[in-house]
C-alpha atoms as a PDB file:
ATOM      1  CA  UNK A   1       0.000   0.000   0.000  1.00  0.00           C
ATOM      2  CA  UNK A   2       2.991   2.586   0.824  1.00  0.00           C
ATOM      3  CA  UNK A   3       4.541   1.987  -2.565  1.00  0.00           C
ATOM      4  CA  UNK A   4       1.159   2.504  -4.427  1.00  0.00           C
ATOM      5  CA  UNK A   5       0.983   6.117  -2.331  1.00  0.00           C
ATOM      6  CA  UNK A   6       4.602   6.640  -2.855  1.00  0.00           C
ATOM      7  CA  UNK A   7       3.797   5.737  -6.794  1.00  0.00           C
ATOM      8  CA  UNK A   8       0.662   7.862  -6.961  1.00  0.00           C
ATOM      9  CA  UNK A   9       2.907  10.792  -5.492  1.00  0.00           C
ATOM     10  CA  UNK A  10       5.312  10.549  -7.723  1.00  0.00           C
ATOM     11  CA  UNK A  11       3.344  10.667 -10.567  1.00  0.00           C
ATOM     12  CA  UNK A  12       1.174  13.980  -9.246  1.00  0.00           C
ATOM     13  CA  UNK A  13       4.772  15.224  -8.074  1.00  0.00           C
ATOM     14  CA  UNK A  14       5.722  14.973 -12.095  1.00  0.00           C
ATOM     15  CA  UNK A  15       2.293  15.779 -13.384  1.00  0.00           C
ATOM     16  CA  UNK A  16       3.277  18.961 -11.177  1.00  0.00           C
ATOM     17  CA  UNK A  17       6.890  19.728 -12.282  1.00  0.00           C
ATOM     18  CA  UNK A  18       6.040  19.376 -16.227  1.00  0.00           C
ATOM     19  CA  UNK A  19       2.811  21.824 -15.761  1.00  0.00           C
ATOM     20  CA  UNK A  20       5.033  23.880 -13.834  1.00  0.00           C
ATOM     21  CA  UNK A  21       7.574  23.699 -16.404  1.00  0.00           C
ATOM     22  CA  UNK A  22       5.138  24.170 -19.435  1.00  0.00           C
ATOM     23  CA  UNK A  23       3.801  27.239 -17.738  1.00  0.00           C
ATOM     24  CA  UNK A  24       7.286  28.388 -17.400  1.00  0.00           C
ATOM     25  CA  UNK A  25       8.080  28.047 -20.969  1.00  0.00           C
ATOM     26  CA  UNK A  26       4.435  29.721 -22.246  1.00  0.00           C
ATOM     27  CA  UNK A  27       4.740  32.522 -19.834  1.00  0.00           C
ATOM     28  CA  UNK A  28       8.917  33.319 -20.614  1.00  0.00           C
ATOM     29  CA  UNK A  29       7.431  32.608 -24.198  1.00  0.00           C
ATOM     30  CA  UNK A  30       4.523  35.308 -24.355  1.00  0.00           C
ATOM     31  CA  UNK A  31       6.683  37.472 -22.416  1.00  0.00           C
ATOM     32  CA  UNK A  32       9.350  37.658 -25.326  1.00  0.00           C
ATOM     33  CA  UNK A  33       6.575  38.143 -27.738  1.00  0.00           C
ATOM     34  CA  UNK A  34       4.392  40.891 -25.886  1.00  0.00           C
ATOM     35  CA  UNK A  35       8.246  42.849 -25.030  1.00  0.00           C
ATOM     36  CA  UNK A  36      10.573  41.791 -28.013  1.00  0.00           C
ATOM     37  CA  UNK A  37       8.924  40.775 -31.102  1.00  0.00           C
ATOM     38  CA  UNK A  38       5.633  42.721 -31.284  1.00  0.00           C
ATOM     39  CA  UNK A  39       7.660  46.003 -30.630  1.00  0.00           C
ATOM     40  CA  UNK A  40      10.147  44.737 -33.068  1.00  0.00           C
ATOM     41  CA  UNK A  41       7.712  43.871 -35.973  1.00  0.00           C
ATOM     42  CA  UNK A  42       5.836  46.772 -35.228  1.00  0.00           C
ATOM     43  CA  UNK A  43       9.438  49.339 -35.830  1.00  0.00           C
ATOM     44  CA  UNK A  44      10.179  47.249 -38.940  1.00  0.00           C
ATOM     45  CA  UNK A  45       6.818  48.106 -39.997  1.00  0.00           C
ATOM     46  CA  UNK A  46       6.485  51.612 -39.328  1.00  0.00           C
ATOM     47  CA  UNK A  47       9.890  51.899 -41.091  1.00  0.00           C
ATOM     48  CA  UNK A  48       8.890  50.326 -44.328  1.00  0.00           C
ATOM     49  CA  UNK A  49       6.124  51.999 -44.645  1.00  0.00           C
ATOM     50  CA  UNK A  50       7.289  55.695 -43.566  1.00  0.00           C
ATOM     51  CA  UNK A  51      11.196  55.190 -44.394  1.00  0.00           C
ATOM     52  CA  UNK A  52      11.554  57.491 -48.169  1.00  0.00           C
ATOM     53  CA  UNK A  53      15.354  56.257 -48.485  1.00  0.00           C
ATOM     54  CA  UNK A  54      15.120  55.269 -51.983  1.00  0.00           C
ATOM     55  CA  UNK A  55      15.811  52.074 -51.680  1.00  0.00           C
ATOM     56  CA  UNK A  56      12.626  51.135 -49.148  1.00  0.00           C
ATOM     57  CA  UNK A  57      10.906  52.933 -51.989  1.00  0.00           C
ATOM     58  CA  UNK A  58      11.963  50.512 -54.329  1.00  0.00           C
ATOM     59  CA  UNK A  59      11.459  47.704 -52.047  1.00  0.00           C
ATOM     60  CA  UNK A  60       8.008  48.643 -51.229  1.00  0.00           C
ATOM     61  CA  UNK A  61       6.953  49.114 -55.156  1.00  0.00           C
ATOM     62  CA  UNK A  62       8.004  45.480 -55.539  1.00  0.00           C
ATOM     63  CA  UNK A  63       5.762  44.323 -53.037  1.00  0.00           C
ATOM     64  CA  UNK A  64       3.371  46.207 -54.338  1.00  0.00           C
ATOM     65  CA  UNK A  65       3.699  45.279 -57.643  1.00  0.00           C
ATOM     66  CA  UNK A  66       4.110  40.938 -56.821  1.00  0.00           C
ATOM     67  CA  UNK A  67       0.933  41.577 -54.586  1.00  0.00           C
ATOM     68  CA  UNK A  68      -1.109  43.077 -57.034  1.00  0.00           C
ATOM     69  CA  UNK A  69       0.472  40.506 -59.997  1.00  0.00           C
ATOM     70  CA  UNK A  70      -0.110  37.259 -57.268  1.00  0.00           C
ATOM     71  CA  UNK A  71      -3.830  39.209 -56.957  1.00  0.00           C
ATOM     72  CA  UNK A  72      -4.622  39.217 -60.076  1.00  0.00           C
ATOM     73  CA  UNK A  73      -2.637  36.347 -61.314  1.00  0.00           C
ATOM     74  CA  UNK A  74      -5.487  33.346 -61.799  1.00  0.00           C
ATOM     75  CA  UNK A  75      -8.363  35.818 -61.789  1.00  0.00           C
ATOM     76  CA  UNK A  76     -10.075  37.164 -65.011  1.00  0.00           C
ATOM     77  CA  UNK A  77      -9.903  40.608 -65.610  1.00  0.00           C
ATOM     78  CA  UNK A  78     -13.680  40.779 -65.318  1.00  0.00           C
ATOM     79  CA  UNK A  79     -13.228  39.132 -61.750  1.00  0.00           C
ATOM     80  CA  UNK A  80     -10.896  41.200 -60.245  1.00  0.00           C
ATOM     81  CA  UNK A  81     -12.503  43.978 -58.336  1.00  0.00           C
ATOM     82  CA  UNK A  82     -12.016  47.636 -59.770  1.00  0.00           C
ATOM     83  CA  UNK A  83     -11.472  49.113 -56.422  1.00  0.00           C
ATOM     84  CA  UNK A  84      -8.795  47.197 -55.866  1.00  0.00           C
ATOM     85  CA  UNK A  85      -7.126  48.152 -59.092  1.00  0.00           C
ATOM     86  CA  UNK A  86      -7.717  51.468 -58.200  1.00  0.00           C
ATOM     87  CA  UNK A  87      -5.757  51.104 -54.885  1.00  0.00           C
ATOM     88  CA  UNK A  88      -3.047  49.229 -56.138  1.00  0.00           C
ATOM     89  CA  UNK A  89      -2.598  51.786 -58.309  1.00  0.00           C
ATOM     90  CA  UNK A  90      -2.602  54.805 -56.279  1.00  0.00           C
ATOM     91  CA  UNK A  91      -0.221  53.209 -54.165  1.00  0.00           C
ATOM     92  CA  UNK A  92       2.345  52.580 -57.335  1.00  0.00           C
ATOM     93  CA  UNK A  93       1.870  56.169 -58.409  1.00  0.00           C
ATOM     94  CA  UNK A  94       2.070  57.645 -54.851  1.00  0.00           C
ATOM     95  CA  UNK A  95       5.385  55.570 -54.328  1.00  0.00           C
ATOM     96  CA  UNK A  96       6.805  56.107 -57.699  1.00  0.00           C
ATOM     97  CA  UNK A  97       6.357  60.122 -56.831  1.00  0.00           C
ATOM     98  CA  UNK A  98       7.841  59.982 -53.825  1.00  0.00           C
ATOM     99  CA  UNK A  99      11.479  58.124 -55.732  1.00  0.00           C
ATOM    100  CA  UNK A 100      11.480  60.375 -57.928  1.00  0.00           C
ATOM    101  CA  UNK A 101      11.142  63.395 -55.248  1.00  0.00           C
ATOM    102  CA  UNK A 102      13.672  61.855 -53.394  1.00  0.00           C
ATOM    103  CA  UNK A 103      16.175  61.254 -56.133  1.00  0.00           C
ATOM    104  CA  UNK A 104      15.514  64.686 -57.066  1.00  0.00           C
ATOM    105  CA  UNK A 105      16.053  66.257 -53.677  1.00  0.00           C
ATOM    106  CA  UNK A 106      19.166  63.773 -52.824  1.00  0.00           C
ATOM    107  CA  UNK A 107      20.954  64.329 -56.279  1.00  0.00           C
ATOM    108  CA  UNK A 108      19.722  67.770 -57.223  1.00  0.00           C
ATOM    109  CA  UNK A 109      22.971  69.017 -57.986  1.00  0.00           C
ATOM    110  CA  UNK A 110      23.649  66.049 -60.179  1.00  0.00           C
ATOM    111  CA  UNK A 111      20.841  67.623 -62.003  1.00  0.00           C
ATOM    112  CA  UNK A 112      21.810  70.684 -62.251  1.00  0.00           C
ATOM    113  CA  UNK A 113      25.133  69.996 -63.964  1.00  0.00           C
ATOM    114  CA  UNK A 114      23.091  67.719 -66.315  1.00  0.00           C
ATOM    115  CA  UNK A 115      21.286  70.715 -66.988  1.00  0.00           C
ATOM    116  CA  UNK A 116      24.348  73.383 -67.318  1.00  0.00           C
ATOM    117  CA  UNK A 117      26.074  70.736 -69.624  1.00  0.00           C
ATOM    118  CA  UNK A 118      23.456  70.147 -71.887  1.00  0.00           C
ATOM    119  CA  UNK A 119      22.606  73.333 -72.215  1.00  0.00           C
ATOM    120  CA  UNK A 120      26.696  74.111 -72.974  1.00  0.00           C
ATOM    121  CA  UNK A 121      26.371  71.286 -75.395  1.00  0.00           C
ATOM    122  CA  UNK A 122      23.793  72.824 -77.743  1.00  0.00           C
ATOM    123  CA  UNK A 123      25.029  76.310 -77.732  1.00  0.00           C
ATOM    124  CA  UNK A 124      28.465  74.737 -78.677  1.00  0.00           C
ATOM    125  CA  UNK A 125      27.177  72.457 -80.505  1.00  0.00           C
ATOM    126  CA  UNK A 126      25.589  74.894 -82.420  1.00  0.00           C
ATOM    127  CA  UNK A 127      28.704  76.966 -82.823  1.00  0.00           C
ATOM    128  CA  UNK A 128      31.010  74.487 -84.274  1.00  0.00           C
ATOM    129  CA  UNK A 129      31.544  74.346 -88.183  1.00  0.00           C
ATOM    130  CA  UNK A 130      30.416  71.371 -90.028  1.00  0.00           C
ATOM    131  CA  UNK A 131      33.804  70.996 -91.088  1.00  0.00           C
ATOM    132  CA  UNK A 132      35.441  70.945 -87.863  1.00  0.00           C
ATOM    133  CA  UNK A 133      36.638  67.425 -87.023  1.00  0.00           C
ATOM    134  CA  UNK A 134      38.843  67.971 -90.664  1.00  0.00           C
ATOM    135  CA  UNK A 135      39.965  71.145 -89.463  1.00  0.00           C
ATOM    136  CA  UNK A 136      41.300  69.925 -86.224  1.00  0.00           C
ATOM    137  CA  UNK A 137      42.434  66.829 -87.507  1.00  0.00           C
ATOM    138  CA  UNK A 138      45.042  69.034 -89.949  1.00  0.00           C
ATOM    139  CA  UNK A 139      46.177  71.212 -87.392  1.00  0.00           C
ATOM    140  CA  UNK A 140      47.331  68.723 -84.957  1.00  0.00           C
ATOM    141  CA  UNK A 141      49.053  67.006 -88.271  1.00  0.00           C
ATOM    142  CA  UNK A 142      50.765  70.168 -88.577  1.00  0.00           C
ATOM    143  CA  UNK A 143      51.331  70.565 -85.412  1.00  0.00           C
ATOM    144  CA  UNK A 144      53.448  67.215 -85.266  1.00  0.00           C
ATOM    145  CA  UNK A 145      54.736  67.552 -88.971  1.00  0.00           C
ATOM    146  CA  UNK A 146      56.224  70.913 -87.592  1.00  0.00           C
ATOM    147  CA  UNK A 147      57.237  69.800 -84.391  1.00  0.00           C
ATOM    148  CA  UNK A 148      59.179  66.671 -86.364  1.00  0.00           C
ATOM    149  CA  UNK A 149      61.046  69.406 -88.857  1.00  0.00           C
ATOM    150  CA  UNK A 150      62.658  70.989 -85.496  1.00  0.00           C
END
């Protein structure tokens, strides 16, 4: 009879100790999602969708754009609702403004010297003779014919 007790304890003693360690491991478990990864997925979040670097841009018209294709992709064009055309393509527009404001802002002076150089390029390219490839081409042979007679 005392080793049926001492049995029967044993067995509530480890029914006891493995509850006790599965509530350990869901609590130390919830508590690392509630205070690491829900904050965390929640930054990353907020960051792709209100980071303008160009690159997130970029990243975020791709998504876009595989979202919309894997939408759309085994559905008839007559199936697939308008509104969400017209979302999906707001949000392509809206993101494709907001590159090309940002590549603009970042590398403005890049555009400005594209500017300035074109605009040097036409008004000398408008100034040079039609013959003037020939015409340089025989001075720098005198040049090196004269150059050779010294």
């Amino acid at each position: 009879m005392i080793v049926l007790v001492v049995f029967v304890i044993v067995i509530l003693l480890t029914f006891v100790s493995i509850g006790a360690l599965l509530s350990y491991l869901i609590h130390s478990f919830l508590f690392s999602i509630s205070t690491v990864w829900i904050p965390l997925s929640l930054t990353i979040i907020s960051k792709f969708l209100w980071n303008f670097s160009p690159l997130i841009i970029i990243i975020r018209l791709i998504t876009f754009i595989l979202c919309f294709w894997l939408f759309s992709y085994e559905n008839n064009p007559s199936n697939i609702n308008i509104l969400s055309l017209v979302v999906y393509s707001i949000l392509i527009a809206f993101n494709l403004i907001i590159l090309a404001i940002v590549i603009f802002i970042n590398y403005y002076h890049l555009f400005f010297f594209i500017f300035v150089l074109s605009l040097m390029i036409k008004h000398f390219y408008l100034q040079i003779p039609r013959n003037f490839l020939t015409q340089f081409q025989d001075q720098i042979n005198i040049f090196f014919c004269h150059s050779f007679n010294q």
